[in-house]
PDB file of N, CA and C in Angstrom:
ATOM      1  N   UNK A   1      85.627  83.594  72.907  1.00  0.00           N
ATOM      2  CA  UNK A   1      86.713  84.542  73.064  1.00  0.00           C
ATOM      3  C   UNK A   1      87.968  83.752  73.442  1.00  0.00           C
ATOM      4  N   UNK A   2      88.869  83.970  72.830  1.00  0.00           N
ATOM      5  CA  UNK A   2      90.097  83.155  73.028  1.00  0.00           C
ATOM      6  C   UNK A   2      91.678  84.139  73.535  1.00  0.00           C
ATOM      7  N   UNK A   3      91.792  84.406  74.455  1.00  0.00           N
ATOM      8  CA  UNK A   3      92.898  84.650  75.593  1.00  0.00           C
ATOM      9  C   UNK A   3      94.021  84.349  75.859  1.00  0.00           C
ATOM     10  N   UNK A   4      94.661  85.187  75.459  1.00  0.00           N
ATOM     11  CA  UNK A   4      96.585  84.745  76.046  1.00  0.00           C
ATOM     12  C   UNK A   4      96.998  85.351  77.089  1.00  0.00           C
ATOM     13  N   UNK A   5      97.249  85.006  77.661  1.00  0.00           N
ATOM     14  CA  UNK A   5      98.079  85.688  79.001  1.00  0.00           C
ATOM     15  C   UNK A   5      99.812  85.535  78.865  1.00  0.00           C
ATOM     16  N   UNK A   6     100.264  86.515  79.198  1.00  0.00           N
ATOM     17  CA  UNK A   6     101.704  86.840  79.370  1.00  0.00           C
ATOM     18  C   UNK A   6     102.200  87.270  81.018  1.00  0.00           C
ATOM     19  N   UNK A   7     102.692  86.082  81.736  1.00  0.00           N
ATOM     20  CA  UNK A   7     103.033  87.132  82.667  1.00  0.00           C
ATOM     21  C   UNK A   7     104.212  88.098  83.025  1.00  0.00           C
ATOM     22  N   UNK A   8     103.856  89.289  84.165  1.00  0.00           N
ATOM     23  CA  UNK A   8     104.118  90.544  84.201  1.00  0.00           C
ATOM     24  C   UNK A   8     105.200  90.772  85.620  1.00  0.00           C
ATOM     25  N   UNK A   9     104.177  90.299  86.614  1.00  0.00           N
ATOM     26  CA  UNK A   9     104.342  90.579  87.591  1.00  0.00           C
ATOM     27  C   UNK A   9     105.306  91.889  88.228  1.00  0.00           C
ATOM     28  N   UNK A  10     105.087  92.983  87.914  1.00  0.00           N
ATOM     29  CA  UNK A  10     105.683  94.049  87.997  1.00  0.00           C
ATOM     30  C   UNK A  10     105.026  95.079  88.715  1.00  0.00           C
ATOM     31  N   UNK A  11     105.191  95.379  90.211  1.00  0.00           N
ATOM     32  CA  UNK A  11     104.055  96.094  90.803  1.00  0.00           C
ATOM     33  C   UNK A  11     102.844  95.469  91.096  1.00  0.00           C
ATOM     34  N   UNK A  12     101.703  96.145  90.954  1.00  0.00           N
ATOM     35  CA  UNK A  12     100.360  95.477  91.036  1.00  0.00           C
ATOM     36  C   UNK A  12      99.930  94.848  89.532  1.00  0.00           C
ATOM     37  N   UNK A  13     100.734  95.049  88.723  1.00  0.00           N
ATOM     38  CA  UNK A  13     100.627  94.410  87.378  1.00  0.00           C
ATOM     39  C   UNK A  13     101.058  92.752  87.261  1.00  0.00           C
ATOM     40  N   UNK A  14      99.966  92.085  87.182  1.00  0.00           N
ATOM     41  CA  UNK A  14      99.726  90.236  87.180  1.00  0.00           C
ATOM     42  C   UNK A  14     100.151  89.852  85.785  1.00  0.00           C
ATOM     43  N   UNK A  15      99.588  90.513  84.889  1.00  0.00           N
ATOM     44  CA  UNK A  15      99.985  90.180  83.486  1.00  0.00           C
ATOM     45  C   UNK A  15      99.169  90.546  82.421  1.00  0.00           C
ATOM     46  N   UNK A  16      99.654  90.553  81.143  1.00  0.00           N
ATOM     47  CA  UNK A  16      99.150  91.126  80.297  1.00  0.00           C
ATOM     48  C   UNK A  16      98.023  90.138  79.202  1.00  0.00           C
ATOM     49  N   UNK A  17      97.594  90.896  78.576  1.00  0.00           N
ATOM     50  CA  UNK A  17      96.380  89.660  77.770  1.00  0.00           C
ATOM     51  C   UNK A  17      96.078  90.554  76.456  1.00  0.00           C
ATOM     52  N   UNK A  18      96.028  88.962  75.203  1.00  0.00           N
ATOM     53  CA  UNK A  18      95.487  89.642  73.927  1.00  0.00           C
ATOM     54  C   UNK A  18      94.269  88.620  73.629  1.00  0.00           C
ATOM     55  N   UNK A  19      93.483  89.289  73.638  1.00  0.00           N
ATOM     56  CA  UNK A  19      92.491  88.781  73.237  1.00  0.00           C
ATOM     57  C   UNK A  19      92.246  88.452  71.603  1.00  0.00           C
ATOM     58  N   UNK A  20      91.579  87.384  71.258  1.00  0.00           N
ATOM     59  CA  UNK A  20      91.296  86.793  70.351  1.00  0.00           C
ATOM     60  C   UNK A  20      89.518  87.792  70.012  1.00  0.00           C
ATOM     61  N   UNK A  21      89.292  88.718  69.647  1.00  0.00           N
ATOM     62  CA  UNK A  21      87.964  89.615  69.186  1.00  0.00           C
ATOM     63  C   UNK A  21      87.043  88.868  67.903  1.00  0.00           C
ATOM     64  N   UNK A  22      87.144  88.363  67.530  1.00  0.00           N
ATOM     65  CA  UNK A  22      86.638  87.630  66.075  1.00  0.00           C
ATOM     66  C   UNK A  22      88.629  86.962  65.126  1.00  0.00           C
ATOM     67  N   UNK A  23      87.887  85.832  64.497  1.00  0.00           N
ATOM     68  CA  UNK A  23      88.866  84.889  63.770  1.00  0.00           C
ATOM     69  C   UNK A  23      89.985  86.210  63.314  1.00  0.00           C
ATOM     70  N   UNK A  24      90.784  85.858  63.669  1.00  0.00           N
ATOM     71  CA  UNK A  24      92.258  86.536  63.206  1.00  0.00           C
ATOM     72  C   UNK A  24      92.470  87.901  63.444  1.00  0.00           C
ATOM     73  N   UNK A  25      91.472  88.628  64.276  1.00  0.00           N
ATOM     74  CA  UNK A  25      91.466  90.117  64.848  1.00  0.00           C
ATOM     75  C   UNK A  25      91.737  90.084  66.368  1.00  0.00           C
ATOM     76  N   UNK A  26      93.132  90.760  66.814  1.00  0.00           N
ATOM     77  CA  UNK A  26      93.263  90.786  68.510  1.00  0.00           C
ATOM     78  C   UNK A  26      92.883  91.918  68.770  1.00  0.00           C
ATOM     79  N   UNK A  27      93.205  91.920  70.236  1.00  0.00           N
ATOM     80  CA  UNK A  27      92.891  93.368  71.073  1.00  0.00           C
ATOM     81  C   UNK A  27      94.047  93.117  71.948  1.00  0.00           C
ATOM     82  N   UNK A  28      95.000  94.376  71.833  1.00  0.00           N
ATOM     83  CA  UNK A  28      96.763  94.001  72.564  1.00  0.00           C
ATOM     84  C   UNK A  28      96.248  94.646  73.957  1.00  0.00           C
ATOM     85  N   UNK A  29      97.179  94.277  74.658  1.00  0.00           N
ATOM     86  CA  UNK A  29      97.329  95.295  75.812  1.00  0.00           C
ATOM     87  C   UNK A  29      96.403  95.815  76.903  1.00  0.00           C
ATOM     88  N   UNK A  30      95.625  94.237  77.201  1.00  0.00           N
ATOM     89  CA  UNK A  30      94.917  94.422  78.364  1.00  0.00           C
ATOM     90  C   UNK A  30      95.392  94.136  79.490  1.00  0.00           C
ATOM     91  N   UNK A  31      95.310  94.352  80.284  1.00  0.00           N
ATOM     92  CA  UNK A  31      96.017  94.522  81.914  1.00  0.00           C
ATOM     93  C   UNK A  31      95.592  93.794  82.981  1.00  0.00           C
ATOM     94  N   UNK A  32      96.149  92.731  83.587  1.00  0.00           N
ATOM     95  CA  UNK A  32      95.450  92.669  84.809  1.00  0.00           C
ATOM     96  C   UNK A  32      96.068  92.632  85.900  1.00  0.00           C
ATOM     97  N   UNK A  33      95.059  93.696  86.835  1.00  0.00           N
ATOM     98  CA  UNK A  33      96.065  94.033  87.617  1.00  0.00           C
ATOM     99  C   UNK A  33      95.574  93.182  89.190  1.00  0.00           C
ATOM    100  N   UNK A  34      96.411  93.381  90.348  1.00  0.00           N
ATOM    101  CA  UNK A  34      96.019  93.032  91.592  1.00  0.00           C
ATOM    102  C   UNK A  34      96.031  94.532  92.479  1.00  0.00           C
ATOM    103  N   UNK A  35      95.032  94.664  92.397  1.00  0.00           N
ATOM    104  CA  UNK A  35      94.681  95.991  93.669  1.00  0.00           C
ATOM    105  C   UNK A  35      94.029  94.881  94.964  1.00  0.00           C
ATOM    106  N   UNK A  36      94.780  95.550  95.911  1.00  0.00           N
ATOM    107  CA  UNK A  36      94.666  95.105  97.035  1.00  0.00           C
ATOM    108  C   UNK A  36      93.994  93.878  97.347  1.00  0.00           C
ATOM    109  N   UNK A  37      94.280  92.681  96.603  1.00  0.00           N
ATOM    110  CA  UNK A  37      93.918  91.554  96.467  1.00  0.00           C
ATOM    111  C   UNK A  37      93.114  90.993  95.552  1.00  0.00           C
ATOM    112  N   UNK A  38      92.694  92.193  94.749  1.00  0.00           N
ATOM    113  CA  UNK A  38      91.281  92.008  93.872  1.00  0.00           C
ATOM    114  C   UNK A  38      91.674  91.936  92.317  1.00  0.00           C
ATOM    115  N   UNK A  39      91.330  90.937  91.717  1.00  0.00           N
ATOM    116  CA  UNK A  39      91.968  91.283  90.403  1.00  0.00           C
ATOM    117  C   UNK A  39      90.771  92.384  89.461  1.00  0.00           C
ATOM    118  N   UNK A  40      91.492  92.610  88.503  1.00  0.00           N
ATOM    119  CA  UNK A  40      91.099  94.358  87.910  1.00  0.00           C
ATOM    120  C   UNK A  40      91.563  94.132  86.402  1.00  0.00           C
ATOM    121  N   UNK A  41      90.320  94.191  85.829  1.00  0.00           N
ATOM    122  CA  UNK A  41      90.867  94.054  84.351  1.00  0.00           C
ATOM    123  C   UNK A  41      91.028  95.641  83.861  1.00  0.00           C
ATOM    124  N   UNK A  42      92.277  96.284  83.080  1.00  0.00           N
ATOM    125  CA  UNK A  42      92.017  97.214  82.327  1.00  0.00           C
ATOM    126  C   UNK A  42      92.611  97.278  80.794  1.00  0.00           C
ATOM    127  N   UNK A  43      91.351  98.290  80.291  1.00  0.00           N
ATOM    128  CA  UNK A  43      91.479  97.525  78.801  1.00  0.00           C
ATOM    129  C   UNK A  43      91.901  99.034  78.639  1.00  0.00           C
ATOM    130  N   UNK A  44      92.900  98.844  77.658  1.00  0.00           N
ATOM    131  CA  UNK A  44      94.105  99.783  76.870  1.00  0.00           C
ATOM    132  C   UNK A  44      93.071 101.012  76.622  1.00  0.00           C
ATOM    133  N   UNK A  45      93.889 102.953  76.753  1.00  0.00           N
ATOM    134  CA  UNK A  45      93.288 103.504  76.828  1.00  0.00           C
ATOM    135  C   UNK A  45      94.529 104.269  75.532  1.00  0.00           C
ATOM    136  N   UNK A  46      94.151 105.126  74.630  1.00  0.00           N
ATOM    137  CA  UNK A  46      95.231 106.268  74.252  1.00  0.00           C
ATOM    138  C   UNK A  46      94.681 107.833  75.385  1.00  0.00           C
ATOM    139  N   UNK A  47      96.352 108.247  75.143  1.00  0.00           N
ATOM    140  CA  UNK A  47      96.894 109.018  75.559  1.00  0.00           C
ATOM    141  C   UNK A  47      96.643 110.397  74.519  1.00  0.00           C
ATOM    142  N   UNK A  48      96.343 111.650  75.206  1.00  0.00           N
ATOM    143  CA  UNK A  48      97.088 112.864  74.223  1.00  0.00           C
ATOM    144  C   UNK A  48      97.167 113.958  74.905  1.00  0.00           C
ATOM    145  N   UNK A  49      97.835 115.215  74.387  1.00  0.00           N
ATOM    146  CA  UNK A  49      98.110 116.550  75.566  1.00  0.00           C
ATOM    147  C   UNK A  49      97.489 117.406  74.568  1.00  0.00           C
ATOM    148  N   UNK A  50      96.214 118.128  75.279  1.00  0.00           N
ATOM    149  CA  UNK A  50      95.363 119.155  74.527  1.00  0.00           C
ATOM    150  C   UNK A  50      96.413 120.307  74.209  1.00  0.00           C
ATOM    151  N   UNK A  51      95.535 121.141  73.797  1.00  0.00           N
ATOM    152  CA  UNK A  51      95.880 122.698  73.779  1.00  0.00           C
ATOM    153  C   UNK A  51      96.517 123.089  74.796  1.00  0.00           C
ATOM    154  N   UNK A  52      95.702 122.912  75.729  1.00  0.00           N
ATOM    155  CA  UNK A  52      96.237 123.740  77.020  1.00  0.00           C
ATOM    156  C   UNK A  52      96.890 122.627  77.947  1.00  0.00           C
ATOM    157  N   UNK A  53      97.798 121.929  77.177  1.00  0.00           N
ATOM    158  CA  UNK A  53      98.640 121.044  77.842  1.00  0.00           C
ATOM    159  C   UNK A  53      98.325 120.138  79.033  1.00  0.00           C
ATOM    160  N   UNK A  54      96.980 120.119  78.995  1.00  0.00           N
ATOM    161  CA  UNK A  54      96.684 118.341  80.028  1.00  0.00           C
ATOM    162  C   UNK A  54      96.625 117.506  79.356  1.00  0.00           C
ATOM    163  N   UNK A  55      96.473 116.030  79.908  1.00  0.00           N
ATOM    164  CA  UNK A  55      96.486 115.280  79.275  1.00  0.00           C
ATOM    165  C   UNK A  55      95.422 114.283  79.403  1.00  0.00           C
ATOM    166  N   UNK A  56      95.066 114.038  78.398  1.00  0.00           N
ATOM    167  CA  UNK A  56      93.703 113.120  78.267  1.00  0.00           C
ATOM    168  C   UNK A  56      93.603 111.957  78.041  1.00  0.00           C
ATOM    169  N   UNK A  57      92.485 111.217  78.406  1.00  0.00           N
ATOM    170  CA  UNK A  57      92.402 109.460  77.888  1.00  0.00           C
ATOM    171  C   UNK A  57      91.608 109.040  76.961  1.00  0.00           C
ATOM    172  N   UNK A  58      91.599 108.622  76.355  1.00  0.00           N
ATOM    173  CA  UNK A  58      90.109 107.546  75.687  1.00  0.00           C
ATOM    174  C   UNK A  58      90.235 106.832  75.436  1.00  0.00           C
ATOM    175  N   UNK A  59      89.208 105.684  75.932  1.00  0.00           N
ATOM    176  CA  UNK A  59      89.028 103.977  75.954  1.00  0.00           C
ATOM    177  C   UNK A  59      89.207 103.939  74.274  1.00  0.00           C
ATOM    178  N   UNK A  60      89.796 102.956  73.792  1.00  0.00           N
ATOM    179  CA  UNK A  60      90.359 102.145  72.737  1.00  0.00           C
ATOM    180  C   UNK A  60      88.927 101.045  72.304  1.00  0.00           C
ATOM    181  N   UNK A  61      88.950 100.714  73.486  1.00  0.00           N
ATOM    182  CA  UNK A  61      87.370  99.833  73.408  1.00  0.00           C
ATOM    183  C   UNK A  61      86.249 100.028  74.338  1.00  0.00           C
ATOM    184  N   UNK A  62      84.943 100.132  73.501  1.00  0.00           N
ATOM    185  CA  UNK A  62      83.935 101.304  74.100  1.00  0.00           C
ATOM    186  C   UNK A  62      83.132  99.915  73.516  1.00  0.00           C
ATOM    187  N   UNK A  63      81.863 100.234  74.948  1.00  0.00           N
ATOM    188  CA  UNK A  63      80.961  99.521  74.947  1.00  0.00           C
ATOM    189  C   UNK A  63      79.399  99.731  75.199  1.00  0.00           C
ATOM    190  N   UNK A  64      78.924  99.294  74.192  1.00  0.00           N
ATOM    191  CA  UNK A  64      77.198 100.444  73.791  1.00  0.00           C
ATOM    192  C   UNK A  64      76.479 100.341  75.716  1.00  0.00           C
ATOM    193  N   UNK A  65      76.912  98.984  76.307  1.00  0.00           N
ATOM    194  CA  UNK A  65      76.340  99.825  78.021  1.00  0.00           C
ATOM    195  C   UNK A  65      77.189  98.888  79.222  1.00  0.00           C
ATOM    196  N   UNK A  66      76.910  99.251  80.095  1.00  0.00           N
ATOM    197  CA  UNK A  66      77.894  99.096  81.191  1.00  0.00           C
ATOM    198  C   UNK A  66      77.892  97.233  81.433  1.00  0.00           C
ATOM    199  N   UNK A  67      76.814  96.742  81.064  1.00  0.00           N
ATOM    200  CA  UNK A  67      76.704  95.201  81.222  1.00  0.00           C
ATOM    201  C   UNK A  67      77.522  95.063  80.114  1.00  0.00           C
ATOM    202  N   UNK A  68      77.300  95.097  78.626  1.00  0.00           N
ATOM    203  CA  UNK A  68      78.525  94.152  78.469  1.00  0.00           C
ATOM    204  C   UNK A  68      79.849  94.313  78.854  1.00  0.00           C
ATOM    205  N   UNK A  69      80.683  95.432  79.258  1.00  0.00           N
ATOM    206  CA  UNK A  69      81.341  95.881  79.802  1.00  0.00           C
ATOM    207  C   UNK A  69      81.673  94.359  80.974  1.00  0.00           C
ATOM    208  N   UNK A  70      80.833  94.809  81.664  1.00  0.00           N
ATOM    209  CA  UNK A  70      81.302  93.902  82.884  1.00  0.00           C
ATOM    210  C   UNK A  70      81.037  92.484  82.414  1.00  0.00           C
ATOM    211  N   UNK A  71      80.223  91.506  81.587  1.00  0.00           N
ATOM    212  CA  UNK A  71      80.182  90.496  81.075  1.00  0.00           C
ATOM    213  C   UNK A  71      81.682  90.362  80.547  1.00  0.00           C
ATOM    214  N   UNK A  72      82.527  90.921  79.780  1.00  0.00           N
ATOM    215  CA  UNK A  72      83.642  90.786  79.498  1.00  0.00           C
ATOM    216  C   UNK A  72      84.788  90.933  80.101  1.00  0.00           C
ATOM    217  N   UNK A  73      84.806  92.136  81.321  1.00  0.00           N
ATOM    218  CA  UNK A  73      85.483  91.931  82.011  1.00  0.00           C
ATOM    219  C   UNK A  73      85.338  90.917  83.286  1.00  0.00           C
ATOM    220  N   UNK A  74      84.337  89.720  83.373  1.00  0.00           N
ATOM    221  CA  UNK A  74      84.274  88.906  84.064  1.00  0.00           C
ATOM    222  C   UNK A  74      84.383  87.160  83.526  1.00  0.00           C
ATOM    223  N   UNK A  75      84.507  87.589  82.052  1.00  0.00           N
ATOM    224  CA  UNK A  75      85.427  86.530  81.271  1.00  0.00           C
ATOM    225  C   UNK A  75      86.891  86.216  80.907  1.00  0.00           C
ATOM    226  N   UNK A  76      87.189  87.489  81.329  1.00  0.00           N
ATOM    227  CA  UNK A  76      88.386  87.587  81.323  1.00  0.00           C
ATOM    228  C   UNK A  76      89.395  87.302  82.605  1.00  0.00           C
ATOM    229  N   UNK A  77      88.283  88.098  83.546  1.00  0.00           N
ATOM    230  CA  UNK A  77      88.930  87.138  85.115  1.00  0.00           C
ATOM    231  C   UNK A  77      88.637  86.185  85.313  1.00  0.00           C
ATOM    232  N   UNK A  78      87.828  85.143  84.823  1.00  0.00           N
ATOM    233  CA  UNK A  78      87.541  83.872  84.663  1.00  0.00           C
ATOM    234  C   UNK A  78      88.998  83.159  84.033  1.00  0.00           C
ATOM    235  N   UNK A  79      89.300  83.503  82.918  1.00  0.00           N
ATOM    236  CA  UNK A  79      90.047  83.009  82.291  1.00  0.00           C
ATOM    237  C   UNK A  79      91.202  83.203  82.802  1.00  0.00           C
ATOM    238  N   UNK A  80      91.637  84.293  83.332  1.00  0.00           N
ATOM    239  CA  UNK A  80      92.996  84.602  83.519  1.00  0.00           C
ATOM    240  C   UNK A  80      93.631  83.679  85.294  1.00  0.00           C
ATOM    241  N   UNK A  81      91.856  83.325  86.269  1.00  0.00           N
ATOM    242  CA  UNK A  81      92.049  82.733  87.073  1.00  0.00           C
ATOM    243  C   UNK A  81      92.280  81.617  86.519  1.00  0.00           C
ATOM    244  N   UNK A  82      91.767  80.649  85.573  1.00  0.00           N
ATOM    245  CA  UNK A  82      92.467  79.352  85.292  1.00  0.00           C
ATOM    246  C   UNK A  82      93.643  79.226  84.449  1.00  0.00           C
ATOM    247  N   UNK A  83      94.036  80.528  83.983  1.00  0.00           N
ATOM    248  CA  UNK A  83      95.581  80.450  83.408  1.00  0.00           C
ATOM    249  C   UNK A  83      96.201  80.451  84.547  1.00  0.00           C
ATOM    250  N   UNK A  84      96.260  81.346  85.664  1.00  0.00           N
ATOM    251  CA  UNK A  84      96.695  81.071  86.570  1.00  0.00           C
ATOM    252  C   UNK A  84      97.351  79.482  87.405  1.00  0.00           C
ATOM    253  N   UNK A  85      96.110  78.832  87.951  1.00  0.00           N
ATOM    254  CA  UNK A  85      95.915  77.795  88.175  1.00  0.00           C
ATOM    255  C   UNK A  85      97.231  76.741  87.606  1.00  0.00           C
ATOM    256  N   UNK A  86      97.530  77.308  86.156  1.00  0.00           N
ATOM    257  CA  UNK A  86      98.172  75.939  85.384  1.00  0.00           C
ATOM    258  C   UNK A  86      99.469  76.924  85.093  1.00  0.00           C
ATOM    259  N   UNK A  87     100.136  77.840  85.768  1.00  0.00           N
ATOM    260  CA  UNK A  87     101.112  78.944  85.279  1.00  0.00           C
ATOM    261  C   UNK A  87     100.790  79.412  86.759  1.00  0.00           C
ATOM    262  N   UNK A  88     102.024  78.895  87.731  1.00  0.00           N
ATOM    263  CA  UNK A  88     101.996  79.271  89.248  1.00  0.00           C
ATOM    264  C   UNK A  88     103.091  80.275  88.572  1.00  0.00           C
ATOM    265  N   UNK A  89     102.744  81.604  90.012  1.00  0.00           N
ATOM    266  CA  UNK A  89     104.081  82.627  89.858  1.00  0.00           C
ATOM    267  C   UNK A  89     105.157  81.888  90.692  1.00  0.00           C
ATOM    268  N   UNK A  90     106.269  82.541  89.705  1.00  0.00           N
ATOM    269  CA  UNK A  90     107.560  82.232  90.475  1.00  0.00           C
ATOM    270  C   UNK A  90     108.291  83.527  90.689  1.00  0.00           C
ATOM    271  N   UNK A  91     108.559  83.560  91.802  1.00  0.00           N
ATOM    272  CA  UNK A  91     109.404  84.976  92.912  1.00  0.00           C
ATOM    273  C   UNK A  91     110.614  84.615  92.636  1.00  0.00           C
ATOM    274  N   UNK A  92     111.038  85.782  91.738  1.00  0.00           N
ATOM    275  CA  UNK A  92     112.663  85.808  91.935  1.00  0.00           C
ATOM    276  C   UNK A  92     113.388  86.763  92.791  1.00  0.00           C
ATOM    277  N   UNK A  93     114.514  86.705  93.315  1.00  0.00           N
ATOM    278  CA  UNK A  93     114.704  87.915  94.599  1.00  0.00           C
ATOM    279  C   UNK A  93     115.773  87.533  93.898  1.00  0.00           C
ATOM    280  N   UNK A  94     117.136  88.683  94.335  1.00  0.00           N
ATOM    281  CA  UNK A  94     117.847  88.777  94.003  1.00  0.00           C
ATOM    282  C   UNK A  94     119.105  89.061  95.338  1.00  0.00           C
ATOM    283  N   UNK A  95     119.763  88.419  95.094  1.00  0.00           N
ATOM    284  CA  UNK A  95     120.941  88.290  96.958  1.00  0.00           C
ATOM    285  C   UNK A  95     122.031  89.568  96.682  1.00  0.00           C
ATOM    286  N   UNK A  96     121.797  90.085  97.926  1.00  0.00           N
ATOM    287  CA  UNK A  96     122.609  91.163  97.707  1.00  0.00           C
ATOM    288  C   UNK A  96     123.738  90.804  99.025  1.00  0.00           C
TER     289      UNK A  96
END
C-alpha cells in the first residue's frame, strides 16, 4: 500500500492521505485526525438528506469484517507516524 500524506493541521485535523489501492487506483480523502492525543484514521464517508430531511452517511469504503478494517487502519497510522518523523509540524501564529 503506498501513502501520501498532505499536511492539514486545522483543528484536530493532522492531515490528509491518498492512498495508493492497487497500481494506478487511489482512495482520496482519508483523514487523520488527533483526538485527544490519539491519532484516528477516518476514511471518507458520502453525505445525503432523505425524504424526511435528515441526513445520512455511508462509508465509501466497506470492509467484508471488522479485522481488516483495523489491519488497515493500523497501516496507515504506521505510516503516517513515520511521515511524520521526516515532515516535523511547523506552528505558524500570527502577531497581532
Amino acid at each position: 500500500m503506498n501513502i501520501h500524506f498532505r499536511d492539514v493541521q486545522s483543528g484536530s485535523v493532522e492531515a490528509r492521505a491518498v492512498v495508493e489501492i492497487a497500481e494506478g487506483v487511489f482512495l482520496n480523502e482519508l483523514t487523520i485526525l488527533n483526538i485527544e492525543g490519539e491519532i484516528v484514521v477516518e476514511f471518507p464517508k458520502k453525505s445525503f438528506i432523505g425524504k424526511n430531511k435528515r441526513t445520512f452517511y455511508i462509508d465509501i469504503v466497506t470492509f467484508e469484517d471488522v479485522d481488516k478494517r483495523i489491519v488497515w487502519e493500523l497501516e496507515i497510522k504506521e505510516a503516517y507516524r513515520a511521515w511524520r518523523k521526516t515532515n516535523k509540524k511547523v506552528l505558524v501564529y500570527e502577531e497581532k
